[in-house]
C-alpha atoms as a PDB file:
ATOM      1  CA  UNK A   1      -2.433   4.092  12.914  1.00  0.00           C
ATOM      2  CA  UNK A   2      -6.117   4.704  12.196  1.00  0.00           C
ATOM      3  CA  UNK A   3      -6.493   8.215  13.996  1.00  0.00           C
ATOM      4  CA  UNK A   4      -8.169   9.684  17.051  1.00  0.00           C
ATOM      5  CA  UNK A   5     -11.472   7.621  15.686  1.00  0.00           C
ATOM      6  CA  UNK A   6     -12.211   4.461  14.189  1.00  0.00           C
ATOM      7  CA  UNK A   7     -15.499   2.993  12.746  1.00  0.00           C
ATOM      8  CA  UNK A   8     -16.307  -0.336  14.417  1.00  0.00           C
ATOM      9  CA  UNK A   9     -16.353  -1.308  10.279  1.00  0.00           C
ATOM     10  CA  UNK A  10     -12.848  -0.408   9.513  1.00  0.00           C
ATOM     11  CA  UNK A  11     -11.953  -2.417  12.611  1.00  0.00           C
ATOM     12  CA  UNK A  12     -13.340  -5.385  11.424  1.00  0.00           C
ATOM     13  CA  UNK A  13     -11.689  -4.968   8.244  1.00  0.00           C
ATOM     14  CA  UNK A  14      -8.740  -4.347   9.715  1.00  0.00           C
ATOM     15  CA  UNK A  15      -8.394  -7.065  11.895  1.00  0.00           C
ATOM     16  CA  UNK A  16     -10.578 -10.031  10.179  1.00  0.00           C
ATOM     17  CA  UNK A  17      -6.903 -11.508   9.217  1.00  0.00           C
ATOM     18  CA  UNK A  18      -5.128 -11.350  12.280  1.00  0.00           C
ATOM     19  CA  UNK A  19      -8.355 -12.794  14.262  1.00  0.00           C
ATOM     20  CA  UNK A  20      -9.386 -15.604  11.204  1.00  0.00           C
ATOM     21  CA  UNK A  21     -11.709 -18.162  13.139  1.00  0.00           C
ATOM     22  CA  UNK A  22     -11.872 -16.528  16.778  1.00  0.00           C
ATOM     23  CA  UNK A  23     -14.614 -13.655  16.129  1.00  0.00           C
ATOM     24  CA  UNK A  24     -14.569 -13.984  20.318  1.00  0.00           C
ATOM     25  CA  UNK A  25     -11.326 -12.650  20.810  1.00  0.00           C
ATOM     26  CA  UNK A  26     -11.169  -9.849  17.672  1.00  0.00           C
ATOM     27  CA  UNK A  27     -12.365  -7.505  19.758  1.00  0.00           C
ATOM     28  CA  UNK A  28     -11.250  -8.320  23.488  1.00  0.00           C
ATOM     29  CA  UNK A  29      -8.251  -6.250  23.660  1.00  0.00           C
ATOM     30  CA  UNK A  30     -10.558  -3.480  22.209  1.00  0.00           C
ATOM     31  CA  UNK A  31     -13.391  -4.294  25.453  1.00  0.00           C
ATOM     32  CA  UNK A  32     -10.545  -4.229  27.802  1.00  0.00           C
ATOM     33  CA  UNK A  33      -9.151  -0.957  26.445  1.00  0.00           C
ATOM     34  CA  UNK A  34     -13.014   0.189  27.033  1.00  0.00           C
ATOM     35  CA  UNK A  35     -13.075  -1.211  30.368  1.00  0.00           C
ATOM     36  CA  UNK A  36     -10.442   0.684  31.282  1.00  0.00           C
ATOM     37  CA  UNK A  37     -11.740   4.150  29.807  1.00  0.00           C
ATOM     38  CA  UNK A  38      -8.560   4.347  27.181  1.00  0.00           C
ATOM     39  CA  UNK A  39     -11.126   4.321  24.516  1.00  0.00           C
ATOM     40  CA  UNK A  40     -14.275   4.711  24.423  1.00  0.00           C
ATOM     41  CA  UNK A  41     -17.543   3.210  22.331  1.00  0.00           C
ATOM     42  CA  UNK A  42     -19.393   6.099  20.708  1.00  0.00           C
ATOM     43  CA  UNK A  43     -22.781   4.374  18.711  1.00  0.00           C
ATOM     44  CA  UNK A  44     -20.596   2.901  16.022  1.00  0.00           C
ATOM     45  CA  UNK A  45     -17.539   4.429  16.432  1.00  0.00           C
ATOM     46  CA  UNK A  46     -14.183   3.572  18.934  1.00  0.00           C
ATOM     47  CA  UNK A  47     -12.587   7.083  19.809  1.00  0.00           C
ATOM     48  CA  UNK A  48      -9.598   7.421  22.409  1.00  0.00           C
ATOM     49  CA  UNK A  49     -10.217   9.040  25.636  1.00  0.00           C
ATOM     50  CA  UNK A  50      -7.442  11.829  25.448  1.00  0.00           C
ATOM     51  CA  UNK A  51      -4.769  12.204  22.706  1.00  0.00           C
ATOM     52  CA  UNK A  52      -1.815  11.542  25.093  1.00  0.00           C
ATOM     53  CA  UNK A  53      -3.476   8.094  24.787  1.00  0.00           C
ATOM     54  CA  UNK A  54      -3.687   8.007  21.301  1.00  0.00           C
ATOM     55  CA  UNK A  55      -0.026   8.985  21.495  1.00  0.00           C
ATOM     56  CA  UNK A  56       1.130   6.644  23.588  1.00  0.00           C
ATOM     57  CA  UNK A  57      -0.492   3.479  21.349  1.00  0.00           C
ATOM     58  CA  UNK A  58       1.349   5.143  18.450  1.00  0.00           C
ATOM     59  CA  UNK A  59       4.327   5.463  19.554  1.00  0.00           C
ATOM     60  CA  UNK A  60       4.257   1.338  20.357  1.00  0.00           C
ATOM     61  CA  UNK A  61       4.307   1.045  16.538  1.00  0.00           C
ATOM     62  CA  UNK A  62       8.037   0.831  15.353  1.00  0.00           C
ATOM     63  CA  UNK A  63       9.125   3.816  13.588  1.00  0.00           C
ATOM     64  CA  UNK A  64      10.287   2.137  10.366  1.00  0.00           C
ATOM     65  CA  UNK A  65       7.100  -0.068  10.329  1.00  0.00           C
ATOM     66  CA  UNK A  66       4.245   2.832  10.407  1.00  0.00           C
ATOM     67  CA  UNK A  67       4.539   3.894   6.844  1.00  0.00           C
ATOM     68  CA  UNK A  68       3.988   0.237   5.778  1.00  0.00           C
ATOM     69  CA  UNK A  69       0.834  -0.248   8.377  1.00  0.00           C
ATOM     70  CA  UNK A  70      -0.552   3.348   6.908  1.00  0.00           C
ATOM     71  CA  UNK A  71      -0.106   1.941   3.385  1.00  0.00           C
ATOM     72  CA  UNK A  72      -1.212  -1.404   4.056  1.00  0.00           C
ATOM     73  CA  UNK A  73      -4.707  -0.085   6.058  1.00  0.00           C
ATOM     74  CA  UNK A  74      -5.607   1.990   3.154  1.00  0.00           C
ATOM     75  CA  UNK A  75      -5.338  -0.373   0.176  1.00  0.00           C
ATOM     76  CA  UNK A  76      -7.303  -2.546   2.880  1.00  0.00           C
ATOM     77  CA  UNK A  77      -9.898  -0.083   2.519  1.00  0.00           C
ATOM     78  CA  UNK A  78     -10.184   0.778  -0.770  1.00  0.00           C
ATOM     79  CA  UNK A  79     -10.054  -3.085  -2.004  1.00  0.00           C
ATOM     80  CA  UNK A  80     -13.245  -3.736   0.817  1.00  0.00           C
ATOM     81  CA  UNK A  81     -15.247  -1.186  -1.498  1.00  0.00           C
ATOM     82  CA  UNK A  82     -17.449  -2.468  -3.361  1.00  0.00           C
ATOM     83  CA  UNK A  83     -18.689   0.874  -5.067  1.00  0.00           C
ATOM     84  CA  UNK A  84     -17.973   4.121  -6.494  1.00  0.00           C
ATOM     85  CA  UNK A  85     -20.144   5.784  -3.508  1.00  0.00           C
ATOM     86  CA  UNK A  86     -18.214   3.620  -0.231  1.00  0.00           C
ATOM     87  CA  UNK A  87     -14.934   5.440  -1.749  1.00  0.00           C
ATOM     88  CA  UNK A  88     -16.350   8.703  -1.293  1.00  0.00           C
ATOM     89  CA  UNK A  89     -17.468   8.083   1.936  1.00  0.00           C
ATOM     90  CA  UNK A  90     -14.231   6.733   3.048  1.00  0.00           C
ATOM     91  CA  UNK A  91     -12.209   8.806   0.120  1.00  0.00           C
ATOM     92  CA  UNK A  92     -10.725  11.209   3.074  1.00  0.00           C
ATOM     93  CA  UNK A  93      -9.565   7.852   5.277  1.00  0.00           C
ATOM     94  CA  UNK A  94      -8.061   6.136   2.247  1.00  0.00           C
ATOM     95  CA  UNK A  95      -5.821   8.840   0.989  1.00  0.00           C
ATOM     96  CA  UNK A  96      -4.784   9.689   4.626  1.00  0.00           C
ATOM     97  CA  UNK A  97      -3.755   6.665   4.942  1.00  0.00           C
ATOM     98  CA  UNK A  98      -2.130   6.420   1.503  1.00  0.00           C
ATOM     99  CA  UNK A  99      -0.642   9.449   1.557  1.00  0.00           C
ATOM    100  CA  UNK A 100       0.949   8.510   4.945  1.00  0.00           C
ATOM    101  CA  UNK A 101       2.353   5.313   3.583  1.00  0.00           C
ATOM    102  CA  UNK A 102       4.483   7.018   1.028  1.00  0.00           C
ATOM    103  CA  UNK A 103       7.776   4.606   0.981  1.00  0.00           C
END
C-alpha cells in the first residue's frame, strides 16, 4: 500500500497499533521477508526486490479495502507531523496516499 519503498519511520508509524506492547515482533515478518531477499534493507529504507513482488503483496490486499488502507496511511502521516517542514518532506507520500484513498 506504501509503494516500491518505505522509510523504516513510516513503518513504525504504520504499524505501532497493530504491534502495541510487542516492539519484538513489529518487525519480524519484515526480517523474514529480508531473509528471504523479497525486500530488502537499504540504510533506512525497506525497498522490494523486484516489482512482481511488490505486486504480488498488493494484490493480497482486498480490492474494496485498498482505498480505505491508502486513506487511512496518509492521515496517519500527516497527524504524526509535528511541523510545517515534516509535511513537506513527506507532502508527496501524504497526498499519494490521499489522493489514492478517494471513497
Amino acid at each position: 500500500c506504501i509503494g516500491s519503498q518505505c522509510d523504516i519511520t513510516i513503518l513504525h508509524l504504520i504499524c505501532r497499533d497493530d504491534f502495541a506492547g510487542r516492539e519484538s515482533d513489529e518487525f519480524s515478518n519484515v526480517d523474514t521477508a529480508v531473509d528471504e531477499g523479497l525486500i530488502k534493507k537499504n540504510a533506512s529504507k525497506y525497498v522490494f526486490a523486484h516489482d512482481q513482488i511488490e505486486s504480488a503483496a498488493y494484490s493480497l490486499i482486498p480490492e474494496e479495502q485498498r482505498a480505505s488502507w491508502h486513506f487511512w496511511i496518509g492521515k496517519k502521516i500527516l497527524s504524526s507531523c509535528d511541523s510545517e517542514e515534516e509535511i513537506e518532506r513527506g507532502i508527496f507520500l501524504i497526498a499519494d496516499q490521499l489522493n489514492r484513498g478517494k471513497l
